[in-house]
N, C-alpha and C. Protein backbone atom coordinates (compact mmCIF):
# COMPACT_ATOMS: atom_id res chain seq x y z
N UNK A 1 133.17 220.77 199.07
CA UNK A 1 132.83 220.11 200.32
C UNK A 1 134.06 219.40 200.86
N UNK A 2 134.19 219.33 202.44
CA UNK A 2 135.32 218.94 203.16
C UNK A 2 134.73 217.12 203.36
N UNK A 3 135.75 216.76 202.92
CA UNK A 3 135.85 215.04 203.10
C UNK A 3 135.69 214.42 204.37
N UNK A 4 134.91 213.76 204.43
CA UNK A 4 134.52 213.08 206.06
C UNK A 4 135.69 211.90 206.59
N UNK A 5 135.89 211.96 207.93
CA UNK A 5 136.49 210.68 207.83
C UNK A 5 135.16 209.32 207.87
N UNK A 6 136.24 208.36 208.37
CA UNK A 6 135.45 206.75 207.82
C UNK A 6 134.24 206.97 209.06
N UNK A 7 132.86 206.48 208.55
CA UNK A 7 131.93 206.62 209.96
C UNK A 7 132.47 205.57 211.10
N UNK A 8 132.01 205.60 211.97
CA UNK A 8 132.49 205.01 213.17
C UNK A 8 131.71 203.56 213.27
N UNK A 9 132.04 202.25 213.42
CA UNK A 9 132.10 201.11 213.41
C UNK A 9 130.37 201.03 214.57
N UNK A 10 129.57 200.11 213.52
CA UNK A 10 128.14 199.59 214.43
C UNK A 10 128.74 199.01 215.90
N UNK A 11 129.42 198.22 215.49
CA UNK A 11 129.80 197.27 216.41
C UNK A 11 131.10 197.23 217.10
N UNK A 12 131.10 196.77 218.42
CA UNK A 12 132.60 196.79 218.92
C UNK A 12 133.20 195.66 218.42
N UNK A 13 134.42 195.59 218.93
CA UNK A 13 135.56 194.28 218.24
C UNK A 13 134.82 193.08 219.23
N UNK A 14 134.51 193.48 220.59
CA UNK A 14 133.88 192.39 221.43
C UNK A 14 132.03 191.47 220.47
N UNK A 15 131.80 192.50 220.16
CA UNK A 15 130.56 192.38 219.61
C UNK A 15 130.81 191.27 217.75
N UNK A 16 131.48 191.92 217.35
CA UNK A 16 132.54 191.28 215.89
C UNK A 16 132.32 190.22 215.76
N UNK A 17 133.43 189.76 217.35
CA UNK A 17 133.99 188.48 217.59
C UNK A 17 132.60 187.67 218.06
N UNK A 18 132.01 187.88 218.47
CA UNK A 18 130.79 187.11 218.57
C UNK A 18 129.87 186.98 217.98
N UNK A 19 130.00 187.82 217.11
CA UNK A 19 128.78 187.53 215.55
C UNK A 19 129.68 186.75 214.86
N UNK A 20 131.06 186.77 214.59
CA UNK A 20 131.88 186.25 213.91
C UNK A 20 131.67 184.88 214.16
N UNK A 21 131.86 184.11 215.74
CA UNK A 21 131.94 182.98 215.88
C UNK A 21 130.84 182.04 215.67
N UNK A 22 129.50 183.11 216.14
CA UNK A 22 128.16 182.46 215.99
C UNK A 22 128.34 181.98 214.79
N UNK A 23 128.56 183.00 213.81
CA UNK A 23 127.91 182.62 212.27
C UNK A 23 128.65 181.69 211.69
N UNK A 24 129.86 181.40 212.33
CA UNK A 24 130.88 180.45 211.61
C UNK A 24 130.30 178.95 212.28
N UNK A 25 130.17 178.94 213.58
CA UNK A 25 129.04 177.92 214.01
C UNK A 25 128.38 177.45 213.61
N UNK A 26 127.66 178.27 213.35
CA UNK A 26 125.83 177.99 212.60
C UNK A 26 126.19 177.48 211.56
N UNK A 27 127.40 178.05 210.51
CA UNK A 27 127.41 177.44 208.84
C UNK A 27 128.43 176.08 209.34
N UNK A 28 128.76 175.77 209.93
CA UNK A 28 129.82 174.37 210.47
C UNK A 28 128.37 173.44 210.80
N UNK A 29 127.63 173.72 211.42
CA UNK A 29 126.33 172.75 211.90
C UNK A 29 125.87 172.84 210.44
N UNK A 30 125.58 173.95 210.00
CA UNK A 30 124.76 173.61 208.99
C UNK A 30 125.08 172.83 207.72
N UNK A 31 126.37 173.21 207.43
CA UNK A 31 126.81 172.21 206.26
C UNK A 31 127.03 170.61 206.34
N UNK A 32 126.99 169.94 207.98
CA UNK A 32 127.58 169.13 208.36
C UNK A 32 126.34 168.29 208.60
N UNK A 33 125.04 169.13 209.52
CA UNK A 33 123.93 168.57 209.59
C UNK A 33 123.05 168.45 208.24
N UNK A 34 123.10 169.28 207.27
CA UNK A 34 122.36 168.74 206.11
C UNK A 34 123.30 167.97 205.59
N UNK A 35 124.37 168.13 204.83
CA UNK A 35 125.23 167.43 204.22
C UNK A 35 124.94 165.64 204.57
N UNK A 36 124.63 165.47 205.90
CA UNK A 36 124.61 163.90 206.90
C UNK A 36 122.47 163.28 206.37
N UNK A 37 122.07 164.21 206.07
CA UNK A 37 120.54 164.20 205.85
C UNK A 37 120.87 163.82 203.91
N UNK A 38 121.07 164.40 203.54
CA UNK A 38 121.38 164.40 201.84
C UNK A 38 122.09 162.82 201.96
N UNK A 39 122.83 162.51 202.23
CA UNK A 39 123.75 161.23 202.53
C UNK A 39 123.19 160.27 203.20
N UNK A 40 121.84 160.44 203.90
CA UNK A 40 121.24 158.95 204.62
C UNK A 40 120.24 159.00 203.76
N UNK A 41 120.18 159.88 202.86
CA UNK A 41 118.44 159.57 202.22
C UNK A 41 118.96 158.77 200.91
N UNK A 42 120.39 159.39 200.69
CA UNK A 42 120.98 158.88 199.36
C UNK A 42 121.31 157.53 199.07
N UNK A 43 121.86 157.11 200.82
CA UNK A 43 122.35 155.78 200.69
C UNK A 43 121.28 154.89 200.69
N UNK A 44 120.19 155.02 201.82
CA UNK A 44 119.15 154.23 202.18
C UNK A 44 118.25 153.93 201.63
N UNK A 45 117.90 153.48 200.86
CA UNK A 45 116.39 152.80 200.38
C UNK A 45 115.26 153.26 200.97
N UNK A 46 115.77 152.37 201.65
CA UNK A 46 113.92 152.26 202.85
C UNK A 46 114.36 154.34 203.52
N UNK A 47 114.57 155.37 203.65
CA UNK A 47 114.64 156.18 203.92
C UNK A 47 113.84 157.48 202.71
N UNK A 48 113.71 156.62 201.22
CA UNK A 48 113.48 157.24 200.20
C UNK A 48 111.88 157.61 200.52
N UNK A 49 110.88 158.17 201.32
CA UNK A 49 109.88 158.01 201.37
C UNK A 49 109.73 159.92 200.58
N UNK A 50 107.93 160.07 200.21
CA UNK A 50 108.27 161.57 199.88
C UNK A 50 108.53 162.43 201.11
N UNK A 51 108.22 161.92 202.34
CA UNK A 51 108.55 163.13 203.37
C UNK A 51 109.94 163.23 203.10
N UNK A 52 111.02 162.10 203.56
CA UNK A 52 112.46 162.91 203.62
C UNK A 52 113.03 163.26 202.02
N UNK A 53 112.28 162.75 200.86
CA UNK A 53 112.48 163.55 199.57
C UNK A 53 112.63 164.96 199.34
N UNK A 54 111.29 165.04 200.44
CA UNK A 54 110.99 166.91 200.83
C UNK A 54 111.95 167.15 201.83
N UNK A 55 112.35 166.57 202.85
CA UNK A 55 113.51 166.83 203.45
C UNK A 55 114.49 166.81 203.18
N UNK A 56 115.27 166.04 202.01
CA UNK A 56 116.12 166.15 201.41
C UNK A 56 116.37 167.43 200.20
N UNK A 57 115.33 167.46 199.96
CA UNK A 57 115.74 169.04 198.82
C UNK A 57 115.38 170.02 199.92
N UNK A 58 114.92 170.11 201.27
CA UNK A 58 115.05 171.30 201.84
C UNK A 58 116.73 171.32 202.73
N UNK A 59 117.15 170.24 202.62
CA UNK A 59 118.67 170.17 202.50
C UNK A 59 119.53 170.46 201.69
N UNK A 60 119.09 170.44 200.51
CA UNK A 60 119.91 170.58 199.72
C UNK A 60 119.91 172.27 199.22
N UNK A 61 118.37 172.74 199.79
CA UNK A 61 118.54 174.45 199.67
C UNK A 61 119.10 174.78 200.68
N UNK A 62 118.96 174.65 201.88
CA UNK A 62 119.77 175.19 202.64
C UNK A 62 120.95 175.15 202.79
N UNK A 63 121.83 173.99 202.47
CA UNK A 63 123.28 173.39 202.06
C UNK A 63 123.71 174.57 201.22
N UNK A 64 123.17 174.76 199.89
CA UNK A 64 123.33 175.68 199.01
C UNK A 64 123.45 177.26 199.26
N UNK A 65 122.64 177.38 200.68
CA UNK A 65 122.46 178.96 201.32
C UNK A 65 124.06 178.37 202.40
N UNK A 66 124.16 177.76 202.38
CA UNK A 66 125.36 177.94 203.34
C UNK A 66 126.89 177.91 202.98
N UNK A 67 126.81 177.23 201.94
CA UNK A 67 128.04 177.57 200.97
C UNK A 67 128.23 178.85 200.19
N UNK A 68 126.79 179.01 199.89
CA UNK A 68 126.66 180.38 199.33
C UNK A 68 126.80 182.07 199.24
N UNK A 69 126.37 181.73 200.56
CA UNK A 69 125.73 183.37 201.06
C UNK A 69 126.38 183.56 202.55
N UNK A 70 126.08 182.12 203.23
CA UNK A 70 126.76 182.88 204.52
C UNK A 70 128.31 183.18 204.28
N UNK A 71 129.17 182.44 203.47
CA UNK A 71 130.54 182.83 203.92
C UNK A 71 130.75 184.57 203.76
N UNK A 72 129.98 184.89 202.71
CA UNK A 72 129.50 187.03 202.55
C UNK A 72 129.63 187.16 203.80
N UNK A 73 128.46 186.70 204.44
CA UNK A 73 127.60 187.37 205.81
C UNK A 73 128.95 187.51 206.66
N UNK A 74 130.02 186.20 206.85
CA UNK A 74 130.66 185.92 207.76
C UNK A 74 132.22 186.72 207.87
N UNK A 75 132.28 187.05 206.58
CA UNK A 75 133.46 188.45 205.96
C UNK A 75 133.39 189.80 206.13
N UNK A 76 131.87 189.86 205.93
CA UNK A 76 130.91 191.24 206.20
C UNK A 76 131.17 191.60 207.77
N UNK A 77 131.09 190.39 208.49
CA UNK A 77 131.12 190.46 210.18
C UNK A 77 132.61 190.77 210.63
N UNK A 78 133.36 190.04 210.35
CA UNK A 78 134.89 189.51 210.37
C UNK A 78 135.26 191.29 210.13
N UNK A 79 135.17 192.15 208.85
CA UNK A 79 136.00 193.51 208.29
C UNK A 79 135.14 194.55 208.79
N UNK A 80 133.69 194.38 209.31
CA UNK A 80 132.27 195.16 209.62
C UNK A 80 132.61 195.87 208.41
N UNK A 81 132.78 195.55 207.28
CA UNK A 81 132.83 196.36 205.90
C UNK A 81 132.21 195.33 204.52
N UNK A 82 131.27 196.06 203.53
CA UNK A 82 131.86 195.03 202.65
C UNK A 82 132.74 195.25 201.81
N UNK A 83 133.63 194.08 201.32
CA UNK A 83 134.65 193.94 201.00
C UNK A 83 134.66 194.11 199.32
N UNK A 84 133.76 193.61 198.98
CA UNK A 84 133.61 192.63 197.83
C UNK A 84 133.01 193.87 196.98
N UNK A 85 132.72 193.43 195.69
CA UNK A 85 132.05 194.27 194.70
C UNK A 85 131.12 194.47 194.57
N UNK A 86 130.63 195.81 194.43
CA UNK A 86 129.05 195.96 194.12
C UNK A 86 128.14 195.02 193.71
N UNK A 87 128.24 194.46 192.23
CA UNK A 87 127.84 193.49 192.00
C UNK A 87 127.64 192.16 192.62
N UNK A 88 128.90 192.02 193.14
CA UNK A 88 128.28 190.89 193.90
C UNK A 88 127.17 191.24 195.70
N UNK A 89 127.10 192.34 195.66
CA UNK A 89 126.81 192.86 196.90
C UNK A 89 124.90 192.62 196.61
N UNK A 90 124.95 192.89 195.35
CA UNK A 90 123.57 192.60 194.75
C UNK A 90 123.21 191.17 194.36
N UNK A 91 124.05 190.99 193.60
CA UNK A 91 124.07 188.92 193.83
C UNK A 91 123.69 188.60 194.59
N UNK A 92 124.19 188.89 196.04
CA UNK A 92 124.59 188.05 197.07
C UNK A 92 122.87 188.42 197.61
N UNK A 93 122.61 189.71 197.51
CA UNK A 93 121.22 189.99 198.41
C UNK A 93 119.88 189.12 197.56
N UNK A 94 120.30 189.02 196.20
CA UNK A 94 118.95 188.66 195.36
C UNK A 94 119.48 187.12 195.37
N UNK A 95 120.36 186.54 196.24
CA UNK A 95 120.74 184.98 196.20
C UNK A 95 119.73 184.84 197.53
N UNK A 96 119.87 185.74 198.48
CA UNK A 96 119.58 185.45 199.95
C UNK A 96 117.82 185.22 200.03
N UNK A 97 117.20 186.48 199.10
CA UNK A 97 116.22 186.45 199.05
C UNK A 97 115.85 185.71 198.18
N UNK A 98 116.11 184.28 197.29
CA UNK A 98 115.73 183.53 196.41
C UNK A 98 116.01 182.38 197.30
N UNK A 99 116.87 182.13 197.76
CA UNK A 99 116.99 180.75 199.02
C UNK A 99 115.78 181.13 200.34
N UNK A 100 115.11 182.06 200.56
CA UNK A 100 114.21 182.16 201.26
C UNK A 100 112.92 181.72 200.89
N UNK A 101 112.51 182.63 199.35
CA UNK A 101 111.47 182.32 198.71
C UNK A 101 111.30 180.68 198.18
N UNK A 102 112.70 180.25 197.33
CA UNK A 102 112.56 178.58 197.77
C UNK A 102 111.98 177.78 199.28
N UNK A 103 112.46 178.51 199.78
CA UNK A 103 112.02 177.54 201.51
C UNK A 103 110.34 177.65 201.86
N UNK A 104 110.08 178.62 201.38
CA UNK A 104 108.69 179.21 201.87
C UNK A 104 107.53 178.24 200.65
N UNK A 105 108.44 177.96 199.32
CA UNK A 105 107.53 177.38 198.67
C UNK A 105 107.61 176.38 198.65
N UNK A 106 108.49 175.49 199.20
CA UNK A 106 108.88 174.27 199.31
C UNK A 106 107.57 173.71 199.85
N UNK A 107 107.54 174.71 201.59
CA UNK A 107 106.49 174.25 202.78
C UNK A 107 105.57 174.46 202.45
N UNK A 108 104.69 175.54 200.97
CA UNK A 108 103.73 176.11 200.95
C UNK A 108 103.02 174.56 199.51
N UNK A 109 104.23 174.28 199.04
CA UNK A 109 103.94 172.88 198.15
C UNK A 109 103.35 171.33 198.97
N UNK A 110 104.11 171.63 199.93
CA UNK A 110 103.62 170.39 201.12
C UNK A 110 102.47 170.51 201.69
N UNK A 111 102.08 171.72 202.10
CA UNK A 111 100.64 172.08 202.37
C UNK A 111 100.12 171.45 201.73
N UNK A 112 100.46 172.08 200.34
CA UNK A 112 99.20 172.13 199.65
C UNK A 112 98.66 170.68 198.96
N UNK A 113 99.83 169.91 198.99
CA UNK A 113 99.48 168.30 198.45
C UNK A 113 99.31 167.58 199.65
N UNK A 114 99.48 168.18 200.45
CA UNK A 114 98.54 167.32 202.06
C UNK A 114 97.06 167.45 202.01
N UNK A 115 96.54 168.88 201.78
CA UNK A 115 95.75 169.03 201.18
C UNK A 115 94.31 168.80 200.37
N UNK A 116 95.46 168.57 199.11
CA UNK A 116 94.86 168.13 197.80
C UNK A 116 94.89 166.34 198.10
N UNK A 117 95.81 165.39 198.63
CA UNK A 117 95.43 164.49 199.30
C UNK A 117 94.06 164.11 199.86
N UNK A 118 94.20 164.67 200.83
CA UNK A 118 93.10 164.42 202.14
C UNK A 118 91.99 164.85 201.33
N UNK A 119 91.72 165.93 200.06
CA UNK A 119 90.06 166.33 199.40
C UNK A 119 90.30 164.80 198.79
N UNK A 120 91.22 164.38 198.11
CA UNK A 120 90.55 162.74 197.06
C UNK A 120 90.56 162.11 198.34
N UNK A 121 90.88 161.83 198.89
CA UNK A 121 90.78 160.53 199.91
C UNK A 121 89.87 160.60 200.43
N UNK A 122 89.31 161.71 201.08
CA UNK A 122 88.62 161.55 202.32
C UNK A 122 89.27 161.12 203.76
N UNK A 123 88.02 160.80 204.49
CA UNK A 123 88.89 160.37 205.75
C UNK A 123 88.91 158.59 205.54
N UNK A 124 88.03 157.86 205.20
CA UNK A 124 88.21 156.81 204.85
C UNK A 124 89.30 155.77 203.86
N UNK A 125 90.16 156.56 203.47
CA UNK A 125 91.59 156.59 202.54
C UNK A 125 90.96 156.03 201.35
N UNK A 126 89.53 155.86 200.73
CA UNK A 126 89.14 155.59 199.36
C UNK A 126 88.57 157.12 198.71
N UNK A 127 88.83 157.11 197.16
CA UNK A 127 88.07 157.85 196.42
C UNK A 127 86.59 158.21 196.57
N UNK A 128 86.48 159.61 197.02
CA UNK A 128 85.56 160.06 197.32
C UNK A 128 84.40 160.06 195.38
N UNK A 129 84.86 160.58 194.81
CA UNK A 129 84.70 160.80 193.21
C UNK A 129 85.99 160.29 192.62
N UNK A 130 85.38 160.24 191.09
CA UNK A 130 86.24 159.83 190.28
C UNK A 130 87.06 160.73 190.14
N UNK A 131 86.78 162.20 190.20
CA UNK A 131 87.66 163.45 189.73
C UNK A 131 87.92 163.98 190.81
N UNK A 132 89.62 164.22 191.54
CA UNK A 132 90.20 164.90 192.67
C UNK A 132 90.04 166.39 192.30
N UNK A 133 89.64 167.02 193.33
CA UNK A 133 89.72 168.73 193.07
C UNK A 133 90.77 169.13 193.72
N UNK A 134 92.13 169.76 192.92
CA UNK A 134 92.84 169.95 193.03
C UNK A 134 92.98 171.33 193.79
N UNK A 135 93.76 171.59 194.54
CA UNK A 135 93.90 173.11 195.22
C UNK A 135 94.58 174.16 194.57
């Protein structure tokens, strides 16, 4: 069989440069805007409540997806090739899809102890029974 040349590029250089800049954007906000959330919950006391607790570890996953995974995404955009090694090509996808599945259970944990809350309480904020039924 006769050898192909290289396939021809998804994207133009105009197109590149603007996925390029977005994504470098997005991870500059993002490391800067959680990074500032992790750091007021840390310093502050009175800020320690469980909502921004939960806001704070959903900072601290996403912080983690942005150091992590986007700088791939943003190299991937930059060469429209990947660069890097197989292995990490698989890393990087079973990292992306594990910082997702964290996020989804984070919100699906908050549900569910809002929840499991509101069955012991009631609407009157006292113990309905002695025994909460848990969800």
């Amino acid at each position: 069989m006769e050898e192909m040349g290289p396939e021809p590029l998804f994207w133009s250089v105009t197109e590149r440069a603007l996925l390029s800049a977005s994504l470098l954007a997005i991870m500059i906000v993002s490391v800067v805007g959680n990074s500032l959330v992790i750091v007021v919950v840390a310093r502050n006391r009175g800020m320690r409540t469980r909502t921004n607790m939960f806001l704070c570890s959903l900072a601290v996953a996403d912080l983690l997806c942005s150091l992590l995974a986007m700088p791939f995404s943003l190299a991937t955009a930059i060469r429209a090739e990947w660069i890097f090694s197989r292995t990490l090509c698989l890393a990087t996808g079973f990292d992306e899809l594990k910082d997702g599945g964290l996020t989804h259970f984070h919100f699906s944990k908050q549900t569910a102890s809002r929840d499991r809350l509101q069955l012991c309480l009631g609407d009157s904020g006292k113990y309905k029974e002695k025994i909460c039924v848990l969800v």
